[in-house]
C-alpha atoms as a PDB file:
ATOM      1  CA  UNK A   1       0.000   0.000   0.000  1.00  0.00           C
ATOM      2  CA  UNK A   2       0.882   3.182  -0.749  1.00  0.00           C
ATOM      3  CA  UNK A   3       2.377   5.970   1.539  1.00  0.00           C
ATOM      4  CA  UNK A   4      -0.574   8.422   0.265  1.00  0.00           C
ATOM      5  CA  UNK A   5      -3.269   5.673   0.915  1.00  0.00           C
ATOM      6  CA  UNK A   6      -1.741   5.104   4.454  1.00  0.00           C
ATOM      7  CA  UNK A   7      -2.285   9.056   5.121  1.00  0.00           C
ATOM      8  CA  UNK A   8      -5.391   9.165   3.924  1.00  0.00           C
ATOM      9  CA  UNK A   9      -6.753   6.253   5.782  1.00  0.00           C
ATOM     10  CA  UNK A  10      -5.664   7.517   8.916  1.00  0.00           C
ATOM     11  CA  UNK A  11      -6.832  11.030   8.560  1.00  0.00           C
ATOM     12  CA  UNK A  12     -10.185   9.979   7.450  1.00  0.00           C
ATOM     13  CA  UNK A  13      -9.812   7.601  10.857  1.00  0.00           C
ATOM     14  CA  UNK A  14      -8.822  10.575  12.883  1.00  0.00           C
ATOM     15  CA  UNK A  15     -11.711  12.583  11.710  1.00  0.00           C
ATOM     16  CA  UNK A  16     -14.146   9.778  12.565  1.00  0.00           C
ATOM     17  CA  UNK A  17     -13.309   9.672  15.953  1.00  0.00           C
ATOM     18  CA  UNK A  18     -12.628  13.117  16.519  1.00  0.00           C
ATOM     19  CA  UNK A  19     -16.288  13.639  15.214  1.00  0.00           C
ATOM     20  CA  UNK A  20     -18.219  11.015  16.935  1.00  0.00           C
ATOM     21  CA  UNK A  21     -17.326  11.482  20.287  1.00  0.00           C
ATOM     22  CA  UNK A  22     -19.123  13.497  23.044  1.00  0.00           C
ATOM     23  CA  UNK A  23     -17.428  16.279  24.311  1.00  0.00           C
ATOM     24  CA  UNK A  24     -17.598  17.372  27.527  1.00  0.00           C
ATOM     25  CA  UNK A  25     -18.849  20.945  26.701  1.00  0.00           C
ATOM     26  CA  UNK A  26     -21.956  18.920  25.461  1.00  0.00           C
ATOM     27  CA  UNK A  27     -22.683  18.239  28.848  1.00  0.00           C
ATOM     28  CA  UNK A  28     -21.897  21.444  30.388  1.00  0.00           C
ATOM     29  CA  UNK A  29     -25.291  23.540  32.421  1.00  0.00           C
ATOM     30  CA  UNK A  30     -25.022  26.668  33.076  1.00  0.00           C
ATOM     31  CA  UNK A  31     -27.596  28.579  36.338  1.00  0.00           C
ATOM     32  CA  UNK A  32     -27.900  31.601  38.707  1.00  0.00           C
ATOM     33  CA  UNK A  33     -28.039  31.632  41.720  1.00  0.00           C
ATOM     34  CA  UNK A  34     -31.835  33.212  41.285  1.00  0.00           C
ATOM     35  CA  UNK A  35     -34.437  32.422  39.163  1.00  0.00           C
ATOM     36  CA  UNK A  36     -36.595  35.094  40.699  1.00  0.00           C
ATOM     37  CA  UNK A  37     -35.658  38.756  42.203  1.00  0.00           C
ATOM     38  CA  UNK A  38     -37.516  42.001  43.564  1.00  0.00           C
ATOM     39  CA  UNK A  39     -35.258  44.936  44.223  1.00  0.00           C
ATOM     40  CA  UNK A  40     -35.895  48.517  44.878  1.00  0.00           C
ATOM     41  CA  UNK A  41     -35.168  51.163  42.622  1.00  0.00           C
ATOM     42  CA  UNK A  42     -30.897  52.190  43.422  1.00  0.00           C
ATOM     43  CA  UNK A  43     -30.348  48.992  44.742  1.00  0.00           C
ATOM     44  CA  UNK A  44     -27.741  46.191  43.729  1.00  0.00           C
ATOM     45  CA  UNK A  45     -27.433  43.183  43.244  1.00  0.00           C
ATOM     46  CA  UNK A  46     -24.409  41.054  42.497  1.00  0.00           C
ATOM     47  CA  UNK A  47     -25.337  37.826  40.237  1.00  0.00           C
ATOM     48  CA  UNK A  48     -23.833  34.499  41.189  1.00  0.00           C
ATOM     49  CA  UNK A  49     -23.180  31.558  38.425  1.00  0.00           C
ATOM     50  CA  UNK A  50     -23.325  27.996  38.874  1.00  0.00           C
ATOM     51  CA  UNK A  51     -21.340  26.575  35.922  1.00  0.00           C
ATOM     52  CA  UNK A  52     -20.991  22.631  35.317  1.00  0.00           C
ATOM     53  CA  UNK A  53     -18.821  21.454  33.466  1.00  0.00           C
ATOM     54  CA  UNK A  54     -15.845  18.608  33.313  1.00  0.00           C
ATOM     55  CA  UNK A  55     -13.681  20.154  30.950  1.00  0.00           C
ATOM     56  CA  UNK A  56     -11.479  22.612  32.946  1.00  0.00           C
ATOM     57  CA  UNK A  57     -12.659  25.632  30.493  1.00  0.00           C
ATOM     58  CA  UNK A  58     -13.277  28.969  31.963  1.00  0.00           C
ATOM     59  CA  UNK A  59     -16.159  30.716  30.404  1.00  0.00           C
ATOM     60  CA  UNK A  60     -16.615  34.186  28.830  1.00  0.00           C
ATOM     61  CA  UNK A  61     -20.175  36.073  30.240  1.00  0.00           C
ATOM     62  CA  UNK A  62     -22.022  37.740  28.040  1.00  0.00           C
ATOM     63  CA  UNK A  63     -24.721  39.838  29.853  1.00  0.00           C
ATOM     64  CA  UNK A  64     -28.073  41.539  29.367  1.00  0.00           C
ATOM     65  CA  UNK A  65     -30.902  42.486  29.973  1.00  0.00           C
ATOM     66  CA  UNK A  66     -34.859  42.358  28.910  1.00  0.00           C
ATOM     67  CA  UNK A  67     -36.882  45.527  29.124  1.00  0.00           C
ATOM     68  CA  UNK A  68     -40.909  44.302  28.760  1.00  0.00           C
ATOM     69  CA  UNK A  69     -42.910  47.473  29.445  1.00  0.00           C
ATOM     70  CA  UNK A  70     -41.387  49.608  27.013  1.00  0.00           C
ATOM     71  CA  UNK A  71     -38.087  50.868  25.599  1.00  0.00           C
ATOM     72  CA  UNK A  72     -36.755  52.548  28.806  1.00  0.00           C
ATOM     73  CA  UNK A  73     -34.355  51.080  30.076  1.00  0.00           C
ATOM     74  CA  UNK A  74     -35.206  49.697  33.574  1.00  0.00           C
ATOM     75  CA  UNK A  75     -31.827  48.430  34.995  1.00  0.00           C
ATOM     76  CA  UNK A  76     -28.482  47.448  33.841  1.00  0.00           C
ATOM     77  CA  UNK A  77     -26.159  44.922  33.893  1.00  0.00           C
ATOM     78  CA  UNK A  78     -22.177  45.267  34.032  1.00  0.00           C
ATOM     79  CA  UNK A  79     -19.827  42.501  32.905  1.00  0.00           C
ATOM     80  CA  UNK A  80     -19.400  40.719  36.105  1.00  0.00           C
ATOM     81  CA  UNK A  81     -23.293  40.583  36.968  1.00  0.00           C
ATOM     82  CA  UNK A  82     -23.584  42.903  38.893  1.00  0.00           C
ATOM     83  CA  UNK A  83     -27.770  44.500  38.841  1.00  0.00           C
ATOM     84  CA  UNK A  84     -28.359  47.894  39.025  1.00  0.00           C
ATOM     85  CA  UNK A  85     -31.858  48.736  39.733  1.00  0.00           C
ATOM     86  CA  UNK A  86     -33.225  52.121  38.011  1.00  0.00           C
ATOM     87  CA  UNK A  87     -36.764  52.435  37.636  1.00  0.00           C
ATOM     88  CA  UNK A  88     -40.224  50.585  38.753  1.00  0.00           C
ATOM     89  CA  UNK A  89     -40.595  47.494  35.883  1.00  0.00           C
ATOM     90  CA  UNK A  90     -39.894  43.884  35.297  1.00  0.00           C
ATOM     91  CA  UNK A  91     -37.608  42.878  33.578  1.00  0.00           C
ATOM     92  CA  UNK A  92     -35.391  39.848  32.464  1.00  0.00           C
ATOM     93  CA  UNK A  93     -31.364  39.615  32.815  1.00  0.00           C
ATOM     94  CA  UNK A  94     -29.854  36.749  30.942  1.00  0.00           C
ATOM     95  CA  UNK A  95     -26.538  35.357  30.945  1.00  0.00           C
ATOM     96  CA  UNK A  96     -24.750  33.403  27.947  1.00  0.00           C
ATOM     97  CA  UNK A  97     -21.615  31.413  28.108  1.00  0.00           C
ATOM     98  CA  UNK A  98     -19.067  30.571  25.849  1.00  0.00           C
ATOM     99  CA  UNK A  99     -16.876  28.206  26.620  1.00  0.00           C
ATOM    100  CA  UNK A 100     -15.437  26.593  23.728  1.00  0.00           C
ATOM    101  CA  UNK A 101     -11.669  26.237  23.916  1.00  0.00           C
ATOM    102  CA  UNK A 102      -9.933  28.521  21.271  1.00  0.00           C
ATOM    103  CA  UNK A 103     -13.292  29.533  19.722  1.00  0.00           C
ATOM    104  CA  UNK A 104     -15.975  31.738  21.624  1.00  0.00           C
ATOM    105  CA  UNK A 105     -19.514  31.734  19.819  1.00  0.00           C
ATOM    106  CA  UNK A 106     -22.736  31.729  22.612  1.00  0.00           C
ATOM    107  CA  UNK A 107     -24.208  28.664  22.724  1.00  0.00           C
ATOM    108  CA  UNK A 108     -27.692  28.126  23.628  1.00  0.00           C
ATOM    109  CA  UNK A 109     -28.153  25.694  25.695  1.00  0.00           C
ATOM    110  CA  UNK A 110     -25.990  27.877  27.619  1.00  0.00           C
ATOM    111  CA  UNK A 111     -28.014  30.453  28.850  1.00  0.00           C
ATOM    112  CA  UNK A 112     -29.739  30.969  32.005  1.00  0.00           C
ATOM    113  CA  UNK A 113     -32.358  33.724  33.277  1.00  0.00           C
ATOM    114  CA  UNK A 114     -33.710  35.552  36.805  1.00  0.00           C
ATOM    115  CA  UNK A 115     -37.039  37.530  36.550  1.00  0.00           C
ATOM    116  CA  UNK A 116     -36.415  40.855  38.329  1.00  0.00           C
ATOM    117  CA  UNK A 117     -39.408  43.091  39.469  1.00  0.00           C
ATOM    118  CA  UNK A 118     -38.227  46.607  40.518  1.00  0.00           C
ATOM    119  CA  UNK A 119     -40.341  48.582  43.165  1.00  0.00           C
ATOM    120  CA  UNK A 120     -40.060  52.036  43.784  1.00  0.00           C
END
């Protein structure tokens, strides 16, 4: 057999496997520490994730948040989670992880939410 023909065979092998296993990031959850919050309006709140996973990968947080009522913005989110309540609403902050090594894309499954009411 050729030298080509060897190369080719076990590339197309590698590929196989490399494709048809389960990675640990397919098994990764992602949760706050809340699922449901009422704050009033000028007061914080610092988010808390629970992150699963068995691959040793440190995730990026993308942040934001869900204004129902209208187009004002009700409170904000910073990078680290941290909830700043600004006026009476509800509202929905979400938080997306990406956590695939050497590539960061949000992945769905990857997402979790806390309903926040704001008083005055």
């Amino acid at each position: 057999m050729s030298y080509e023909k060897i190369m080719l065979i076990m590339m197309v092998a590698i590929a196989f496997v490399a494709c048809s296993t389960e990675s640990d990031f397919d098994q990764a959850t992602v949760s706050l520490d809340t699922s449901e919050l009422t704050l009033r309006v000028g007061e914080v709140y610092q988010f808390h994730i629970n992150y699963d996973s068995t691959d040793g990968v440190s995730p990026v947080c993308f942040w934001g948040v869900t204004t129902e009522e209208d187009e004002t913005p009700i409170a904000e989110v910073d990078e680290r989670g941290r909830l700043t309540a600004m006026t009476p609403g509800a509202t929905t902050v979400r938080v997306g992880l990406s956590v695939e090594a050497g590539r960061f894309y949000l992945d769905p499954k990857l997402t979790a939410t806390c309903r926040v009411t704001i008083l005055p």
